[in-house]
C-alpha atoms as a PDB file:
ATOM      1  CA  UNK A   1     167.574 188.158 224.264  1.00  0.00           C
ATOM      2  CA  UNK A   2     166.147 191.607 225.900  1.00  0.00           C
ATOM      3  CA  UNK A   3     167.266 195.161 225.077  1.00  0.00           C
ATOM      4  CA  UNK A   4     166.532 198.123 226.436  1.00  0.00           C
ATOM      5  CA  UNK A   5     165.350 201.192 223.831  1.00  0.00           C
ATOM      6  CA  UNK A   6     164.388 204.392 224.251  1.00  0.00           C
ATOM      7  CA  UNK A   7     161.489 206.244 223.085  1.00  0.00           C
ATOM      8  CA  UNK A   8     162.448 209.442 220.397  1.00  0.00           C
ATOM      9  CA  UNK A   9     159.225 210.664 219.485  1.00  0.00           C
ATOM     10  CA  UNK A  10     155.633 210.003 220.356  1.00  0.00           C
ATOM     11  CA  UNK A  11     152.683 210.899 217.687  1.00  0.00           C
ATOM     12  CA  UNK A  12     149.265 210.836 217.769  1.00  0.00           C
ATOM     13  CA  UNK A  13     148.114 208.855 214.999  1.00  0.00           C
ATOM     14  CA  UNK A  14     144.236 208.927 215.791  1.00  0.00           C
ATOM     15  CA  UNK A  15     141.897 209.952 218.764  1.00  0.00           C
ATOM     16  CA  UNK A  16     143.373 206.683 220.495  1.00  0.00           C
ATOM     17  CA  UNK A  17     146.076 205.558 217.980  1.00  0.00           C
ATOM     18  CA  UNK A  18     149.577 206.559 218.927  1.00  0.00           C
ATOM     19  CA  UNK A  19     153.271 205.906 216.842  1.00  0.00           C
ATOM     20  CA  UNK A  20     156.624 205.251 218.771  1.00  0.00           C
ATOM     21  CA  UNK A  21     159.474 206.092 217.287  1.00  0.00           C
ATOM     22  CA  UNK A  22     162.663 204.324 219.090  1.00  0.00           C
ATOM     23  CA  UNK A  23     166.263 203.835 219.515  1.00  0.00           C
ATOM     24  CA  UNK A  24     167.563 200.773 217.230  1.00  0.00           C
ATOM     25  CA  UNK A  25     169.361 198.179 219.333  1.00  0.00           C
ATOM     26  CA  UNK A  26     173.015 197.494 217.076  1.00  0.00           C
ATOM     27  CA  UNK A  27     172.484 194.620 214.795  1.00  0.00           C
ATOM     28  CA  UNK A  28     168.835 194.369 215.580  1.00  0.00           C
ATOM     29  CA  UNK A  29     167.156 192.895 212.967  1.00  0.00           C
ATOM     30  CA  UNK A  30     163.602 191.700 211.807  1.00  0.00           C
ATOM     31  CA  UNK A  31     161.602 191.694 209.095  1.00  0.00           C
ATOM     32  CA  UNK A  32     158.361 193.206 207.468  1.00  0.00           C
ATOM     33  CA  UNK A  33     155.288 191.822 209.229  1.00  0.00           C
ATOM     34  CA  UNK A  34     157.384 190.306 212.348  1.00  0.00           C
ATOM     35  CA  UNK A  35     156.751 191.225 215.789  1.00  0.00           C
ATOM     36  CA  UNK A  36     158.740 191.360 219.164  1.00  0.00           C
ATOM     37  CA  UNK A  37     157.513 191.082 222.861  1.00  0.00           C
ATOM     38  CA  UNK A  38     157.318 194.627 224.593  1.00  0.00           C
ATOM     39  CA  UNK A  39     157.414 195.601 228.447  1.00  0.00           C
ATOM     40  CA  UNK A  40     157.470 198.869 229.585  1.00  0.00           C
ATOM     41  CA  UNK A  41     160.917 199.481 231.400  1.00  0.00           C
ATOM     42  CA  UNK A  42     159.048 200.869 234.751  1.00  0.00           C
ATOM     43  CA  UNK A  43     158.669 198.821 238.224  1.00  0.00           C
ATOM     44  CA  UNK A  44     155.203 196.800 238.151  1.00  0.00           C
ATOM     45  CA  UNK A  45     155.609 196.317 234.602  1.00  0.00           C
ATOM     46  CA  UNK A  46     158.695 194.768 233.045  1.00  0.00           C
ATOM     47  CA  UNK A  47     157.293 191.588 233.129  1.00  0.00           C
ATOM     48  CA  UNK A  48     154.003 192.287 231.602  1.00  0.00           C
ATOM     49  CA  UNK A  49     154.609 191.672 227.957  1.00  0.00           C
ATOM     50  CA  UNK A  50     152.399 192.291 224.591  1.00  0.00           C
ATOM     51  CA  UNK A  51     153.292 191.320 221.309  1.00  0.00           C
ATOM     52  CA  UNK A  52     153.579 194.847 219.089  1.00  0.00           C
ATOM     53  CA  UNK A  53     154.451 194.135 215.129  1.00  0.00           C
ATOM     54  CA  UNK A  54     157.231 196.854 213.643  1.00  0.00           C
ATOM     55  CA  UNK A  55     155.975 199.233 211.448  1.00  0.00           C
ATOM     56  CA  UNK A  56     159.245 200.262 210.403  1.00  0.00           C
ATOM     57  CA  UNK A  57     161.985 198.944 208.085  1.00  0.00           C
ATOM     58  CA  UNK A  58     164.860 197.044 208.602  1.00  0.00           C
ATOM     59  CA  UNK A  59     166.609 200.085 206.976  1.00  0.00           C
ATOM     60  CA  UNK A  60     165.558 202.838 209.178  1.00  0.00           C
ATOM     61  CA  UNK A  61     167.538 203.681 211.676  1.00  0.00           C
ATOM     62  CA  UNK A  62     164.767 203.422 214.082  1.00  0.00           C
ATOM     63  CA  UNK A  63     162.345 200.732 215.588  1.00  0.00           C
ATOM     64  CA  UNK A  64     158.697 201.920 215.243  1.00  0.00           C
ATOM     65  CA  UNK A  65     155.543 200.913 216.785  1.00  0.00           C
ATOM     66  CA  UNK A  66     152.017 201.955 215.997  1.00  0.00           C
ATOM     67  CA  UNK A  67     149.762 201.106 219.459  1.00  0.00           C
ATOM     68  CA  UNK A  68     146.237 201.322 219.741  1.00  0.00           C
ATOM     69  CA  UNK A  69     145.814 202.699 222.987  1.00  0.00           C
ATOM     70  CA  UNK A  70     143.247 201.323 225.689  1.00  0.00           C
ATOM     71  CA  UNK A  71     142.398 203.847 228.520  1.00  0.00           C
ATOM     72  CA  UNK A  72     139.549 201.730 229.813  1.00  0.00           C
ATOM     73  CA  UNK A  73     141.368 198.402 229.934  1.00  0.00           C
ATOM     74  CA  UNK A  74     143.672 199.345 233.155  1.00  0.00           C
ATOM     75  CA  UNK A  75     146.579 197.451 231.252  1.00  0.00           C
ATOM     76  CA  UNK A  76     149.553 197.609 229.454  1.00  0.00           C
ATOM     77  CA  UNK A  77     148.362 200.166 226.665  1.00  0.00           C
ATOM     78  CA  UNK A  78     146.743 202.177 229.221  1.00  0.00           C
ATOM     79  CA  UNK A  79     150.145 202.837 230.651  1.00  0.00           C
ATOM     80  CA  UNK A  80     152.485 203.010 227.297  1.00  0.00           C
ATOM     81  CA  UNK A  81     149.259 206.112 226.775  1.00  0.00           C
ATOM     82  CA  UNK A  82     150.564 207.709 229.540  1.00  0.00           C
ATOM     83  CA  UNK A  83     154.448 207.317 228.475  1.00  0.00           C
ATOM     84  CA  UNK A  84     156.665 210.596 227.335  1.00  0.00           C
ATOM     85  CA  UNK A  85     159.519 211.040 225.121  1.00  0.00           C
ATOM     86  CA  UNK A  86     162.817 209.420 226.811  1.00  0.00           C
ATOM     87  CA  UNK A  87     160.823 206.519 228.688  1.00  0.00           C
ATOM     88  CA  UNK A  88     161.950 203.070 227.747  1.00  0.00           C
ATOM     89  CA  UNK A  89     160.906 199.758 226.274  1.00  0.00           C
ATOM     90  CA  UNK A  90     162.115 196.183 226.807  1.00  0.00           C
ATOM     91  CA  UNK A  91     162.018 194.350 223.786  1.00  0.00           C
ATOM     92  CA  UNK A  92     162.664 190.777 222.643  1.00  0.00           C
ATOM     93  CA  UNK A  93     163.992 189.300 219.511  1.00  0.00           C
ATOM     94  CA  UNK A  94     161.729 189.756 216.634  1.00  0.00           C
ATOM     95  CA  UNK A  95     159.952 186.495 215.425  1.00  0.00           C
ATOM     96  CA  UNK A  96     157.764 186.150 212.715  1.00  0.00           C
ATOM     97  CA  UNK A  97     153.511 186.665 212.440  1.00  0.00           C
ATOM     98  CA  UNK A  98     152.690 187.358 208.932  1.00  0.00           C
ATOM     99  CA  UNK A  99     155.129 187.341 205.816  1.00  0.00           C
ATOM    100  CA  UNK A 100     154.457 188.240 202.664  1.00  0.00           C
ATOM    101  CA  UNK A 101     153.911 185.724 200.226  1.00  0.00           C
ATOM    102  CA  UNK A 102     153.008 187.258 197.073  1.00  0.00           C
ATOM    103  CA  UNK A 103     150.335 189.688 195.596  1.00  0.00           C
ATOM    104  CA  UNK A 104     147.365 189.606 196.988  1.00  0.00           C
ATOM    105  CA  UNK A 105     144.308 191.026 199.099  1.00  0.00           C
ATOM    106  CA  UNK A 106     144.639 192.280 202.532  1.00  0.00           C
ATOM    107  CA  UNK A 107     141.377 192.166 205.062  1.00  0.00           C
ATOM    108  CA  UNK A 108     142.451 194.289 208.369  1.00  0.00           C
ATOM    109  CA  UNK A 109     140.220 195.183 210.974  1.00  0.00           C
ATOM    110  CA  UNK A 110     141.317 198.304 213.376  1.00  0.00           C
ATOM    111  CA  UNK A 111     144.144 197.651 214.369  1.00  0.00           C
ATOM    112  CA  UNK A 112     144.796 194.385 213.050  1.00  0.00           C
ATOM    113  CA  UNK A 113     146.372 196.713 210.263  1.00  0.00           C
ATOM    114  CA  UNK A 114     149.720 196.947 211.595  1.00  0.00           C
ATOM    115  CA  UNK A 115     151.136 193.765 210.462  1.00  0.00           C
ATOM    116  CA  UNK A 116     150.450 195.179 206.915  1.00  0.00           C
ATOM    117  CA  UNK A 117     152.180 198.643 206.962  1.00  0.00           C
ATOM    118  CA  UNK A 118     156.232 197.735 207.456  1.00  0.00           C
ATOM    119  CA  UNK A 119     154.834 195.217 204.423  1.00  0.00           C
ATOM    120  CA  UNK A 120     153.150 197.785 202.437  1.00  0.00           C
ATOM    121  CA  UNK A 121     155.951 200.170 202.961  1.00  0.00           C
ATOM    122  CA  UNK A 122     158.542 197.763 202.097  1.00  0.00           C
ATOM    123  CA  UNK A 123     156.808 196.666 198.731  1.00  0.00           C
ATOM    124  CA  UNK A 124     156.314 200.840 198.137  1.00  0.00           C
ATOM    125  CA  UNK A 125     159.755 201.529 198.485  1.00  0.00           C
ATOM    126  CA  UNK A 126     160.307 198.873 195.952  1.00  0.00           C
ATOM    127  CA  UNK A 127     158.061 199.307 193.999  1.00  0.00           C
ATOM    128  CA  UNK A 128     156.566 196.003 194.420  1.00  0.00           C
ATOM    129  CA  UNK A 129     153.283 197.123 195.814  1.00  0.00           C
ATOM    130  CA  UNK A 130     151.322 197.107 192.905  1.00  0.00           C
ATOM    131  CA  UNK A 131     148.528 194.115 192.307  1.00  0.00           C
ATOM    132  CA  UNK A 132     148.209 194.259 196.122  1.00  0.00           C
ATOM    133  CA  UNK A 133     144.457 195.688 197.458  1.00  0.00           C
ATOM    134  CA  UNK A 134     143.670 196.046 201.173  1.00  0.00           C
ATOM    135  CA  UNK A 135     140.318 196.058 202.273  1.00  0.00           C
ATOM    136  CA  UNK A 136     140.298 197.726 205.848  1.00  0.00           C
ATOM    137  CA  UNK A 137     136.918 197.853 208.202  1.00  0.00           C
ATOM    138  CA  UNK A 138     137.154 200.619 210.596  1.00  0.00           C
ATOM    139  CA  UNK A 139     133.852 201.677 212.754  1.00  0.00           C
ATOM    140  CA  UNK A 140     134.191 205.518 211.821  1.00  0.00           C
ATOM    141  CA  UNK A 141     136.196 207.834 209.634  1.00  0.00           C
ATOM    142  CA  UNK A 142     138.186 208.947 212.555  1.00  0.00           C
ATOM    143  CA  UNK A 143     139.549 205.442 213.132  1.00  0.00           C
ATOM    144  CA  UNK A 144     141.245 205.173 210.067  1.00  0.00           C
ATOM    145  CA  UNK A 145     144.728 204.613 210.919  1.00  0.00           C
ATOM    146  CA  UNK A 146     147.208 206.730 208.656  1.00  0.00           C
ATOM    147  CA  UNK A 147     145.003 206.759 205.943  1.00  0.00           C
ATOM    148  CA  UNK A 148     147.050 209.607 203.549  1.00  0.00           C
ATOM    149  CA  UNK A 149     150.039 207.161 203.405  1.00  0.00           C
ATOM    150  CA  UNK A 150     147.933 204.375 202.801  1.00  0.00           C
ATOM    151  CA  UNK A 151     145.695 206.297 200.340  1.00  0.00           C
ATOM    152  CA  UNK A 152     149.154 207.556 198.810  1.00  0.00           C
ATOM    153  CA  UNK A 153     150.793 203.848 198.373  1.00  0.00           C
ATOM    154  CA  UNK A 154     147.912 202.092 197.319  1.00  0.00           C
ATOM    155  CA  UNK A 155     145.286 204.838 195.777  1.00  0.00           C
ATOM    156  CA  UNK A 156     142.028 202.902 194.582  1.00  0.00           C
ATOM    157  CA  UNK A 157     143.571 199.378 195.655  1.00  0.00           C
ATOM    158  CA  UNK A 158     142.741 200.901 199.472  1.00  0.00           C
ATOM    159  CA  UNK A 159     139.378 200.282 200.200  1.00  0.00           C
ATOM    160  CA  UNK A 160     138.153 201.820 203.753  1.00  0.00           C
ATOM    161  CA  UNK A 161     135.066 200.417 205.011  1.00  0.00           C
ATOM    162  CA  UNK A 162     132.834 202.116 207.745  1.00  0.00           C
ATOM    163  CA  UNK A 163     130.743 200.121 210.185  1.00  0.00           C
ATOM    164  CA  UNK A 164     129.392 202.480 212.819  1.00  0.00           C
ATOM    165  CA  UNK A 165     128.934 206.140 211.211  1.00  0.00           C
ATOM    166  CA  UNK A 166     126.367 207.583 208.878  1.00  0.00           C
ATOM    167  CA  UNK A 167     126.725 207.356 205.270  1.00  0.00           C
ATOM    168  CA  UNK A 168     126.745 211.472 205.230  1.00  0.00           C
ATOM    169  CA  UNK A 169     129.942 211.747 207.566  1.00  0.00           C
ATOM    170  CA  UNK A 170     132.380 210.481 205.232  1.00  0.00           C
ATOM    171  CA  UNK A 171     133.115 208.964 202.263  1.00  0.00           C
ATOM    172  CA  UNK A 172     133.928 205.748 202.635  1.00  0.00           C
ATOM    173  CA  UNK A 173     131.492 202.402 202.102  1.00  0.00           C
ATOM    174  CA  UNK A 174     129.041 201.741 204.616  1.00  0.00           C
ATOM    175  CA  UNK A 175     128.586 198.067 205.834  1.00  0.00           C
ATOM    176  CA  UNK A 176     130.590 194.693 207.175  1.00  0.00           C
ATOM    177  CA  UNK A 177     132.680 193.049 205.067  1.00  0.00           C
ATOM    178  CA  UNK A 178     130.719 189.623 204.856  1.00  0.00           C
ATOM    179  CA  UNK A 179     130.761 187.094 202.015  1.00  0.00           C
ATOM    180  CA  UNK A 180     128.741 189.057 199.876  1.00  0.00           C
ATOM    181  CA  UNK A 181     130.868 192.012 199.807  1.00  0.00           C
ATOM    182  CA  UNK A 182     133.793 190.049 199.510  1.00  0.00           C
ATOM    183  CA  UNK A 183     132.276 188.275 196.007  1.00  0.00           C
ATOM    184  CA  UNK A 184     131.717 191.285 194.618  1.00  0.00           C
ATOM    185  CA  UNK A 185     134.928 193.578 195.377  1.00  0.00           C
ATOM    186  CA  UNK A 186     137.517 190.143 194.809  1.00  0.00           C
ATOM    187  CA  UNK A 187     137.421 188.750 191.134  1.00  0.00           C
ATOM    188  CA  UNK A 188     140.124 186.087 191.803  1.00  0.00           C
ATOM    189  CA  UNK A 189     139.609 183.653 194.786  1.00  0.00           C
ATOM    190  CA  UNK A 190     143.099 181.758 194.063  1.00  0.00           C
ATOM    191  CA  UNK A 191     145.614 184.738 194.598  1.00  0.00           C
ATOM    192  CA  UNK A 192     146.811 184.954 198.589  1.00  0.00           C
ATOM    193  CA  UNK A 193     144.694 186.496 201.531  1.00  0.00           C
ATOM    194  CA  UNK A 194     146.042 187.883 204.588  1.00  0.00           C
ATOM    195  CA  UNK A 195     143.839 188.530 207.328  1.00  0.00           C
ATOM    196  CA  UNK A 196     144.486 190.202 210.742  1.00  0.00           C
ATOM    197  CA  UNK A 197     141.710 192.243 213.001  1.00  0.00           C
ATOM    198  CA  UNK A 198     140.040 190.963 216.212  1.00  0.00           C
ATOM    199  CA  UNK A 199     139.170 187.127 216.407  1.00  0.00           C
ATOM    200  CA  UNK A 200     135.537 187.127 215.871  1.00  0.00           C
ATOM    201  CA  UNK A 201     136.888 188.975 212.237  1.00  0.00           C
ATOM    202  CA  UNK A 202     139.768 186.569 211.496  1.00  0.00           C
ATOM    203  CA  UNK A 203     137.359 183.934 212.053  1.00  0.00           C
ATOM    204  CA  UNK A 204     134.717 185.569 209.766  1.00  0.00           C
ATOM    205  CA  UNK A 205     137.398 186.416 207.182  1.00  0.00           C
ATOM    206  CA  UNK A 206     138.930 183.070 207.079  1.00  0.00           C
ATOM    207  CA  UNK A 207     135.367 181.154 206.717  1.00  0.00           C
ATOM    208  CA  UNK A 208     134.050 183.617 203.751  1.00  0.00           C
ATOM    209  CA  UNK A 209     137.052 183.217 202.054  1.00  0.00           C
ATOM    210  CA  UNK A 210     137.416 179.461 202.315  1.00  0.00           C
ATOM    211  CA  UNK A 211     133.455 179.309 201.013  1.00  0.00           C
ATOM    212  CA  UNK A 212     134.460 181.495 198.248  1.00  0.00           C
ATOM    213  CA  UNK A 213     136.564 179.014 197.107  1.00  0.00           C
ATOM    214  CA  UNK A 214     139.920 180.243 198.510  1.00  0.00           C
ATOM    215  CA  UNK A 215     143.141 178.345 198.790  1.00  0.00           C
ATOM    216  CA  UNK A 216     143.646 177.400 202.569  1.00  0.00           C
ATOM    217  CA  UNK A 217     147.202 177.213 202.173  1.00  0.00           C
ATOM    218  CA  UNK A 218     147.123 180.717 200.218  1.00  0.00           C
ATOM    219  CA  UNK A 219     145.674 182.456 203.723  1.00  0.00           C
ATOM    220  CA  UNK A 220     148.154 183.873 205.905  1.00  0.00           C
ATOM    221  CA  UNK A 221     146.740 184.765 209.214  1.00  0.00           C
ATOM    222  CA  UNK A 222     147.764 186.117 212.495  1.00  0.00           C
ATOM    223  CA  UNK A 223     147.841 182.918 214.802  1.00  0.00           C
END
């Protein structure tokens, strides 16, 4: 089934990182870490549709999305980029990516993050989150997406890690998260992994982690 929503607010997140905030269909309903299919309610576009994950609740009275915007694609984000306050989506029903299945490490790359924050925020508001750690690779500082709230939720269990910046323009670790770095930040290979980023990292990710001697049926992946 398709609905029509509107958007309430737009925010700039980062340099190319933006939030919608939007009307809540009656008796929508999903759940953290699920996704829906989303066209942009303009001519040329309703039936070019991208999978976006919820960042909000199930409680708020809004549906939010947190897009990574891509100016030099000439695609769908390019155009939601260019969309204003009272523009609308089409949306699907929700269905289901990544679900929480216990305490456990997070590995997000970029934007790969976004499956994890309706989660995060769901455990937070619970206070549930604890014994969780998320381990997020980001190529600079300025890519971090919403790092006070995650910094806030998850204080030293939120560990950024910087790929393409000098070590003297933030304060974050320097590096790739490869097997190495993975032995010595994880001291428990048997607890669940969830992994989402770009494919060449889920793949990385996955094969560390199974060579480390993690469960394959404890790692929860975006498919």
């Amino acid at each position: 089934m398709s609905y029509k929503t509107t958007i309430q607010d737009i925010q700039e997140l980062t340099h190319d990182v933006k939030r919608f905030r939007l009307d809540k269909p009656d008796g929508y309903e999903f759940t953290p870490g699920q996704a829906t299919e989303v066209a942009i309610d303009k001519d040329g576009w309703r039936d070019e549709k991208r999978p976006f994950t919820f960042t909000s609740l199930q409680s708020d009275n809004y549906l939010e999305f947190v897009i990574k915007i891509y100016p030099d694609h000439d695609g769908v984000t390019e155009q939601i980029g260019k969309l204003k306050t009272g523009d609308s989506f089409i949306i699907d029903d929700a269905w289901g990516t990544i679900e929480y299945k216990g305490k456990g490490v997070f590995l997000a790359g970029g934007a790969g993050l976004t499956p994890f924050i309706a989660i995060f925020r769901d455990l937070h508001k619970k206070g549930e989150l604890s014994g969780n750690k998320l381990i997020f690779s980001n190529k600079t500082d300025r890519d971090i997406i919403l790092k006070e709230e995650l910094q806030e939720m998850l204080g030293e269990q939120c560990i950024n890690v910087i790929t393409d910046e000098p070590s003297e323009d933030h304060i974050y670790l320097d590096g790739h998260i490869d097997k190495a770095f993975l032995k010595k930040k994880i001291d428990d290979f048997s607890q669940a992994f969830y992994v989402c980023g770009p494919m060449p990292f889920n793949e990385a990710m996955m094969k560390y982690l199974k060579e480390l001697g993690a469960d394959p049926d404890a790692l929860v992946f975006e498919e």
